[in-house]
N, C-alpha and C. Protein backbone atom coordinates (compact mmCIF):
# COMPACT_ATOMS: atom_id res chain seq x y z
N UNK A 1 -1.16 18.32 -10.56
CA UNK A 1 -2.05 18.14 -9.44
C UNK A 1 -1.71 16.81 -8.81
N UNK A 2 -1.48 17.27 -7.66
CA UNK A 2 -1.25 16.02 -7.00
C UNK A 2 -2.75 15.11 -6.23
N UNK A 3 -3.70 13.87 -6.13
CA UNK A 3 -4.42 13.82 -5.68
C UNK A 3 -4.40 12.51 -5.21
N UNK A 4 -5.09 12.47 -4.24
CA UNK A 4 -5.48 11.13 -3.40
C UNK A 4 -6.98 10.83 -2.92
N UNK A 5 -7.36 10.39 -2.94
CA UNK A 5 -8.91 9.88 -2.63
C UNK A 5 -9.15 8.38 -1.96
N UNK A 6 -9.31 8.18 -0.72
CA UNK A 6 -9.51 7.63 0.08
C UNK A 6 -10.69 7.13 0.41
N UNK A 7 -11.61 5.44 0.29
CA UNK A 7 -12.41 5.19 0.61
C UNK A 7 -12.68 4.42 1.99
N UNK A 8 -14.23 4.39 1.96
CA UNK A 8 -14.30 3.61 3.11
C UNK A 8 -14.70 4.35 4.39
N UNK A 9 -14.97 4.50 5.54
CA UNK A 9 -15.68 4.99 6.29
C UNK A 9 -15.65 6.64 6.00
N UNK A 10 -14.08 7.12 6.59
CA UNK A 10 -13.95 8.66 6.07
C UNK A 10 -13.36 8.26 4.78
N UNK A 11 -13.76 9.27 3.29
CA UNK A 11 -12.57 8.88 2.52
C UNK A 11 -11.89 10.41 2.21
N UNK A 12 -10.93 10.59 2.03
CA UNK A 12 -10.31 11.57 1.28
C UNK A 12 -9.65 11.95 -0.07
N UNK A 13 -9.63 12.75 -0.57
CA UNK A 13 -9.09 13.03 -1.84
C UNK A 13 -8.26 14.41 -1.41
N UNK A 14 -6.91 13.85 -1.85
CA UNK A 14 -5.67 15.08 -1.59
C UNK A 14 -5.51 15.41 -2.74
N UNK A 15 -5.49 16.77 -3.41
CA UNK A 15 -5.32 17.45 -3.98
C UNK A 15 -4.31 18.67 -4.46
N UNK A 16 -3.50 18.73 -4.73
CA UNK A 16 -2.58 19.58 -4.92
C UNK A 16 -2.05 19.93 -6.38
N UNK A 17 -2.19 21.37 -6.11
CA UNK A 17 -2.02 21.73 -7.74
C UNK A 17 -0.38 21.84 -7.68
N UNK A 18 0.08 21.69 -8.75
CA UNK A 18 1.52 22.03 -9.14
C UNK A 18 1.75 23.31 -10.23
N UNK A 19 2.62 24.09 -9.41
CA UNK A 19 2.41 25.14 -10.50
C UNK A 19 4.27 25.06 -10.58
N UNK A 20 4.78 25.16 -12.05
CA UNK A 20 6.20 25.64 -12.12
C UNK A 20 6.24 27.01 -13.54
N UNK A 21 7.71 27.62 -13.94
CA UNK A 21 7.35 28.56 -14.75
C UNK A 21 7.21 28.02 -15.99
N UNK A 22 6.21 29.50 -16.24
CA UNK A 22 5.74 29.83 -17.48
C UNK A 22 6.34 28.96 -18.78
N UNK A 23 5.93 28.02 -19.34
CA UNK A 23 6.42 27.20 -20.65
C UNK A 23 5.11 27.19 -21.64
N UNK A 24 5.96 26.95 -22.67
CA UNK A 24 4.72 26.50 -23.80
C UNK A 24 4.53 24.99 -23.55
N UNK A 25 2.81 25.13 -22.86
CA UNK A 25 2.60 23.65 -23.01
C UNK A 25 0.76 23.46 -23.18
N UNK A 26 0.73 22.20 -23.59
CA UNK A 26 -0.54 22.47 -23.62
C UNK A 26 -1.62 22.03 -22.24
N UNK A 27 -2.62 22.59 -22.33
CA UNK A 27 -3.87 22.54 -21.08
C UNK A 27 -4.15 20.95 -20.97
N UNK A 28 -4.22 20.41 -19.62
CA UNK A 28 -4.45 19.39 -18.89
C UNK A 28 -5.51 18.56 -19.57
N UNK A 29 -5.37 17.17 -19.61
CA UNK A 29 -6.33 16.44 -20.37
C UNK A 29 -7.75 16.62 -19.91
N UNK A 30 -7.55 17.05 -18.28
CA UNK A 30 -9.08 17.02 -17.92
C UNK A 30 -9.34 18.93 -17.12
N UNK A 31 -8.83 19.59 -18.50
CA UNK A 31 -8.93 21.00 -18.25
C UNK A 31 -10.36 21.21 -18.69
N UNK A 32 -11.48 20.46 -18.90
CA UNK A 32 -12.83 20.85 -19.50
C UNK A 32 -13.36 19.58 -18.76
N UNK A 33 -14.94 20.40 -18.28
CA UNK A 33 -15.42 19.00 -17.37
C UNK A 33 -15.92 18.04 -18.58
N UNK A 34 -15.78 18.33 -19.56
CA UNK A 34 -16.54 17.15 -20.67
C UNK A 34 -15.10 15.94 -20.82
N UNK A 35 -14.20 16.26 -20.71
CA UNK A 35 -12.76 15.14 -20.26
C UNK A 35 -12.30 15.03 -18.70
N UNK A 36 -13.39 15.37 -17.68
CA UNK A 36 -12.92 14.89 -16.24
C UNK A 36 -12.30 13.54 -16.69
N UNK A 37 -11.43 13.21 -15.08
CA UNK A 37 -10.97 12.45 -15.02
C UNK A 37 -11.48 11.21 -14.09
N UNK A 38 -12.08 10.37 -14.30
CA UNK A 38 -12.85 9.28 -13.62
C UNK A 38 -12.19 8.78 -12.73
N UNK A 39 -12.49 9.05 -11.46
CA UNK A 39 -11.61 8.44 -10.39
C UNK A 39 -12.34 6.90 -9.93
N UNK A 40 -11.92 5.95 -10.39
CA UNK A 40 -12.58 4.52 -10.36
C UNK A 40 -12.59 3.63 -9.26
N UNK A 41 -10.89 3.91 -8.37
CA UNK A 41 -11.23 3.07 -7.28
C UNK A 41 -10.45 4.24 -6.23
N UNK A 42 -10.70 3.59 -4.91
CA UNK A 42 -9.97 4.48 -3.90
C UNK A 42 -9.14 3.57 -2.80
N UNK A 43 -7.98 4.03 -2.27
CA UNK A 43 -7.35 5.36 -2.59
C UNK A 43 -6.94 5.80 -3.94
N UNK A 44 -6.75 7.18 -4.45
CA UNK A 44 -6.71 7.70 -5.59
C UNK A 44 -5.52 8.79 -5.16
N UNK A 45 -4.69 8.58 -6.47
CA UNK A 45 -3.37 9.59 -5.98
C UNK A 45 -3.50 10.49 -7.52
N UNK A 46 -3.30 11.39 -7.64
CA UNK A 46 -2.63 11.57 -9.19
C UNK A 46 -1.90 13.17 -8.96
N UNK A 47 -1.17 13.12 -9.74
CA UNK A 47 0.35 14.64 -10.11
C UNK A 47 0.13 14.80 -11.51
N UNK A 48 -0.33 16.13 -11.57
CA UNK A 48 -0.57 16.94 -12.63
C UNK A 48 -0.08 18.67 -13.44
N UNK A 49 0.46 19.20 -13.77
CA UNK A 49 1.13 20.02 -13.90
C UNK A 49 -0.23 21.34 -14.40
N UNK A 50 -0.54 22.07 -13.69
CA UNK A 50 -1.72 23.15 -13.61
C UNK A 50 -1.95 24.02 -14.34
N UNK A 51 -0.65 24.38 -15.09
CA UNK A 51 0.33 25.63 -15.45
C UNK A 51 -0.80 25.93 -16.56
N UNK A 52 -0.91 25.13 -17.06
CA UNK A 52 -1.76 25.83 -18.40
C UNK A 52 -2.78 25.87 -18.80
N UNK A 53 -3.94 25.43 -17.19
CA UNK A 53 -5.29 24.81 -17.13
C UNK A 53 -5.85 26.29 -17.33
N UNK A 54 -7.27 26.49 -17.70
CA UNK A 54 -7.87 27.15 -18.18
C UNK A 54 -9.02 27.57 -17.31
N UNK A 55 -9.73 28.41 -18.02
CA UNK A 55 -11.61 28.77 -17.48
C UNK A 55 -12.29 28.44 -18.53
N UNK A 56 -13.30 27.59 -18.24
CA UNK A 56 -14.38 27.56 -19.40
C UNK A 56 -15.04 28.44 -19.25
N UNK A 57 -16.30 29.08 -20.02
CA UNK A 57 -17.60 29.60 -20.01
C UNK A 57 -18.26 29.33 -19.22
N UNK A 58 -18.64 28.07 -19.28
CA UNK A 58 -19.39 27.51 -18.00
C UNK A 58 -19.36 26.99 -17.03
N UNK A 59 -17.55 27.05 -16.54
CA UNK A 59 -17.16 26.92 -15.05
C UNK A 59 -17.57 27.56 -14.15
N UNK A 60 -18.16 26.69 -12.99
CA UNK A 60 -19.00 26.99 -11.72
C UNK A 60 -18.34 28.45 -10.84
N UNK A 61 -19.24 28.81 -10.18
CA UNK A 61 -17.57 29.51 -9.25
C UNK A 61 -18.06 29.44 -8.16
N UNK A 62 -16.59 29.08 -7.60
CA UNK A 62 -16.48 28.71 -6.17
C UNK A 62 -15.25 30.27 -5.80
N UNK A 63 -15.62 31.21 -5.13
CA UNK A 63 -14.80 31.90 -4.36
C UNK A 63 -13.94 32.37 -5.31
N UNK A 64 -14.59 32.77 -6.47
CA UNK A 64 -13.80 33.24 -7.76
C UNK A 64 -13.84 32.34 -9.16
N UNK A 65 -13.71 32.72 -10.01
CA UNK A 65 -13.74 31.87 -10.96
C UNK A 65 -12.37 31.62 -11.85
N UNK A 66 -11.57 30.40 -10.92
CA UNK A 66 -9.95 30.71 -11.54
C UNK A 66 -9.99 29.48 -12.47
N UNK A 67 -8.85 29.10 -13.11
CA UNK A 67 -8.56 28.05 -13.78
C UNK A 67 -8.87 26.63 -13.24
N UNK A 68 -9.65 25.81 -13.71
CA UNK A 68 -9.95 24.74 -13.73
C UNK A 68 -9.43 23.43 -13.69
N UNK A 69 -9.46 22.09 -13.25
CA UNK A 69 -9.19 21.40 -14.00
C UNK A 69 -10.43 20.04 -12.98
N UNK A 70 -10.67 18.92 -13.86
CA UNK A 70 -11.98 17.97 -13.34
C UNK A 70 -11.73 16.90 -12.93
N UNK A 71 -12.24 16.35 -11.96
CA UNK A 71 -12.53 14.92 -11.70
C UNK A 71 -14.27 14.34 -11.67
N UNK A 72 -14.22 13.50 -11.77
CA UNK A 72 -15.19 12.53 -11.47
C UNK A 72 -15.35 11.55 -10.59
N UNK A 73 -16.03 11.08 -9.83
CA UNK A 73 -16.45 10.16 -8.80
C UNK A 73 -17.77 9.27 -8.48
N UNK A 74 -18.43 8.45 -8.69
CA UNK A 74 -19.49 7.69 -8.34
C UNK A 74 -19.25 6.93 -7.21
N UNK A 75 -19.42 6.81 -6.44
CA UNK A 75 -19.40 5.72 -5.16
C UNK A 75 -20.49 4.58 -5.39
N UNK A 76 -20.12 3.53 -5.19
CA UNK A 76 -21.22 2.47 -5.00
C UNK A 76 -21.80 2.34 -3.93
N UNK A 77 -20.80 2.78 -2.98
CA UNK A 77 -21.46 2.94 -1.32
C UNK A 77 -21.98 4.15 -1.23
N UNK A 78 -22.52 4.80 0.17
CA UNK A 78 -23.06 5.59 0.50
C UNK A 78 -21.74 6.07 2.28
N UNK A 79 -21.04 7.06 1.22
CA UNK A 79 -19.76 7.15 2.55
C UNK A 79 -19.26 8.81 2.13
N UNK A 80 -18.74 9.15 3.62
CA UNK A 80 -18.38 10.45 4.12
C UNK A 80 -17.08 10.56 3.23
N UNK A 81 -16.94 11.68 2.41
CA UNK A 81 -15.61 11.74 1.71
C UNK A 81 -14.84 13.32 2.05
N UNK A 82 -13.37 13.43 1.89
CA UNK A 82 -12.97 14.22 2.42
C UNK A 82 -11.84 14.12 1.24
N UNK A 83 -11.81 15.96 0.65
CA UNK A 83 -10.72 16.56 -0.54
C UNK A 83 -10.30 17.46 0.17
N UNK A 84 -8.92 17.72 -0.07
CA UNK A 84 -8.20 18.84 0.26
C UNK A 84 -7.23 19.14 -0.51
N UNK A 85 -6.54 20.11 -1.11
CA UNK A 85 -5.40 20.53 -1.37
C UNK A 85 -4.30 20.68 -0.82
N UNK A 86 -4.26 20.43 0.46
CA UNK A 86 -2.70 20.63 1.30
C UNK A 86 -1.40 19.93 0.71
N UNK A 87 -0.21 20.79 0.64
CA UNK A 87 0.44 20.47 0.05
C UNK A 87 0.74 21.12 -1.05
N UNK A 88 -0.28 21.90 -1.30
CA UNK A 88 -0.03 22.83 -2.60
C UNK A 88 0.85 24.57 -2.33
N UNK A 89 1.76 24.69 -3.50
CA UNK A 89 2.79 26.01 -2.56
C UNK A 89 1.97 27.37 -3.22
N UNK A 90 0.13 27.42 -3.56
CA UNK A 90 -0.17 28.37 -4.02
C UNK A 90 -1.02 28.38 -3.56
N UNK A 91 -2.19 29.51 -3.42
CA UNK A 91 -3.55 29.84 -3.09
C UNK A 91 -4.81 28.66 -4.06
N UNK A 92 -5.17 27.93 -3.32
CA UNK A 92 -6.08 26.64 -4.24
C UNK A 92 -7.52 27.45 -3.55
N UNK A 93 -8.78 26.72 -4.12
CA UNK A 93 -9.95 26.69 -4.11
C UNK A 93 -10.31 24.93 -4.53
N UNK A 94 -11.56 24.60 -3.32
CA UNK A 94 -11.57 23.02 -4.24
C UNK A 94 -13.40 23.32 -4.22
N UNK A 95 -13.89 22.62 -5.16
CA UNK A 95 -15.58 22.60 -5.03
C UNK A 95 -15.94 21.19 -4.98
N UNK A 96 -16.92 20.80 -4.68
CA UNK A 96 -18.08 19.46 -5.38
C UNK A 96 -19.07 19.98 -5.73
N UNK A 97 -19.46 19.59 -7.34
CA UNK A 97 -20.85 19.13 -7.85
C UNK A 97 -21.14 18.08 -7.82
N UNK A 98 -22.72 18.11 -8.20
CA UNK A 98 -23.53 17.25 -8.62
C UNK A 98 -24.48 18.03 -10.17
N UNK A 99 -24.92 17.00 -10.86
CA UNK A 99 -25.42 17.66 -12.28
C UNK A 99 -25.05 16.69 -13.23
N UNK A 100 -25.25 17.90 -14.72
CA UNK A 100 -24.44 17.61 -15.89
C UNK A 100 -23.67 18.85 -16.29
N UNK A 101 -22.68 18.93 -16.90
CA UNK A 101 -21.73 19.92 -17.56
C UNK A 101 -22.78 21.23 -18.17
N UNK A 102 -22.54 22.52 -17.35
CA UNK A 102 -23.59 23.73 -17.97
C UNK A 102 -24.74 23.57 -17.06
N UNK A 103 -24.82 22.67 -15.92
CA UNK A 103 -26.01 22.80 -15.15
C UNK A 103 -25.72 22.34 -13.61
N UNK A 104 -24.80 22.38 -13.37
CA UNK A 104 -24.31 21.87 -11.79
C UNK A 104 -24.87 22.32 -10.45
N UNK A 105 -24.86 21.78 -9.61
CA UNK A 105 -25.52 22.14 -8.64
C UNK A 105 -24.52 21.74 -7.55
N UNK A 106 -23.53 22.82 -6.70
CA UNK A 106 -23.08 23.04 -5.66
C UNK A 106 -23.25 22.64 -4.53
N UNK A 107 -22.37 21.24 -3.99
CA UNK A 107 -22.59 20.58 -2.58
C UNK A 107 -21.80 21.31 -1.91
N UNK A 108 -20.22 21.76 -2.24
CA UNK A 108 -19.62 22.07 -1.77
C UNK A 108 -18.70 23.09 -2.16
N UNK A 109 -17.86 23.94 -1.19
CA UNK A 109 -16.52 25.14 -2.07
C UNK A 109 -16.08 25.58 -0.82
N UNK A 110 -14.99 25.35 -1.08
CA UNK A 110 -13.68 25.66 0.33
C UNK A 110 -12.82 26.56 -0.70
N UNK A 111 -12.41 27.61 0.26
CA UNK A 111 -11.13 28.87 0.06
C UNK A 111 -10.55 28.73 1.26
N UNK A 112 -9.54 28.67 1.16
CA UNK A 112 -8.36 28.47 2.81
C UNK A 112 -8.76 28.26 4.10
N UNK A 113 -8.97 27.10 3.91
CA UNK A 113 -9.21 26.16 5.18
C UNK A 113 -7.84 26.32 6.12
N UNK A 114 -8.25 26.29 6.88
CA UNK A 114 -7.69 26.23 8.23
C UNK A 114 -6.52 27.39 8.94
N UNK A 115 -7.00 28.75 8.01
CA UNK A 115 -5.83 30.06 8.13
C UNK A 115 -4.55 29.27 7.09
N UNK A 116 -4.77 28.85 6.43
CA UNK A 116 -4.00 28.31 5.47
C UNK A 116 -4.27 28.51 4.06
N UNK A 117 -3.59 28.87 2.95
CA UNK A 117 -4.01 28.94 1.48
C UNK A 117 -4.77 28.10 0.85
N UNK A 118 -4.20 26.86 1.49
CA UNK A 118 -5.04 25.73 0.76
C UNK A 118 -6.96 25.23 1.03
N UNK A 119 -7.47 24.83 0.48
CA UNK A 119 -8.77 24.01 0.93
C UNK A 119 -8.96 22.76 1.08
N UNK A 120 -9.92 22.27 1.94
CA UNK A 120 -10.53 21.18 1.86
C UNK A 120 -12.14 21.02 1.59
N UNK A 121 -12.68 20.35 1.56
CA UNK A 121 -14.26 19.93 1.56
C UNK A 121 -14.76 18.17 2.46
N UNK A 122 -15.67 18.58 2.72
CA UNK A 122 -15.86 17.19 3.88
C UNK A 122 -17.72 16.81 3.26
N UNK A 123 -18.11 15.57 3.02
CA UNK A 123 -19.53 15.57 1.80
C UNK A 123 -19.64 14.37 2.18
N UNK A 124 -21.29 14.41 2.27
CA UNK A 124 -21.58 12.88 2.86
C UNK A 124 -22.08 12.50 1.08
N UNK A 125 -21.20 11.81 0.64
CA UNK A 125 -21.72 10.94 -1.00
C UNK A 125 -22.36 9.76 -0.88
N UNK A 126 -23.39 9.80 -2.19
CA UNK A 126 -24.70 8.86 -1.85
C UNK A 126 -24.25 8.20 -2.96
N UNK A 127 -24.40 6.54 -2.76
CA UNK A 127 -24.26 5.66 -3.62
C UNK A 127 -25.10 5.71 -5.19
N UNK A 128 -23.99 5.87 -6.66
CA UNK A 128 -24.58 5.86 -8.01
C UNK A 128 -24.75 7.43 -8.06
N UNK A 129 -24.49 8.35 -7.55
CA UNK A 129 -24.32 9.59 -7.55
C UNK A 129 -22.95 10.61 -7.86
N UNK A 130 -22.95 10.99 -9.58
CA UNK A 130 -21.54 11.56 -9.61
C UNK A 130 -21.28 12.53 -9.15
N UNK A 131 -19.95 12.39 -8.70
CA UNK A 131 -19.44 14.21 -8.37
C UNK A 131 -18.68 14.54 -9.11
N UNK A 132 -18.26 15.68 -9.38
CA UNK A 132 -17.76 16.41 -10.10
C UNK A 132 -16.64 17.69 -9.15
């Protein structure tokens, strides 16, 4: 997964899954929201390999319920943030929660934004408030 997250008036988080073939490997450190990955400052980039991410039980669904993988976010400010996947060479889905793990509550869920495979999401985030 490729990602970026952008603060400050608009911010964004780019997202892109990486998919290559079929290997034995194991599932993504933050393939379960109980090991998201804490995104601490912004801009935020990260490349991640998808291939072997999973479904929990109690993954949300956004426009299907496909393989997973988590981030995390708190803002200290109170600012407009913007995720997308573009860039990715497969059919993505992106969501935002708010909650705890097994009880989330849905701000957001994009399926192919713009006549394009990929998604984005656009969320006004409130300062000390995680997303997921």
């Amino acid at each position: 997964m490729v990602g970026r997250l952008v603060g400050g008036g608009v911010a964004g988080i780019f997202l892109s899954f990486v998919v290559s073939a079929p290997v034995l490997a194991a599932a993504p450190g933050n393939d379960d929201i109980s090991n998201a990955t804490a995104v601490t400052s912004l801009p935020f980039t990260d490349s991640l390999d998808t291939t072997e991410a999973t479904t929990a039980a109690d993954d949300p669904n956004c426009a299907g319920n496909g393989h997973t993988v988590w981030y995390t976010f708190t803002p200290t400010d109170d600012q407009t943030l913007l995720a997308d996947t573009f860039g990715s060479d497969y059919d993505t889905t992106l969501s935002v929660y708010t909650g705890s793990p097994g009880s989330l509550t849905q701000i957001e869920c994009s399926d192919d934004t713009g006549g394009s495979l990929q998604s984005a999401v656009l969320f006004e985030a409130e300062s000390g408030t995680t997303y997921f």
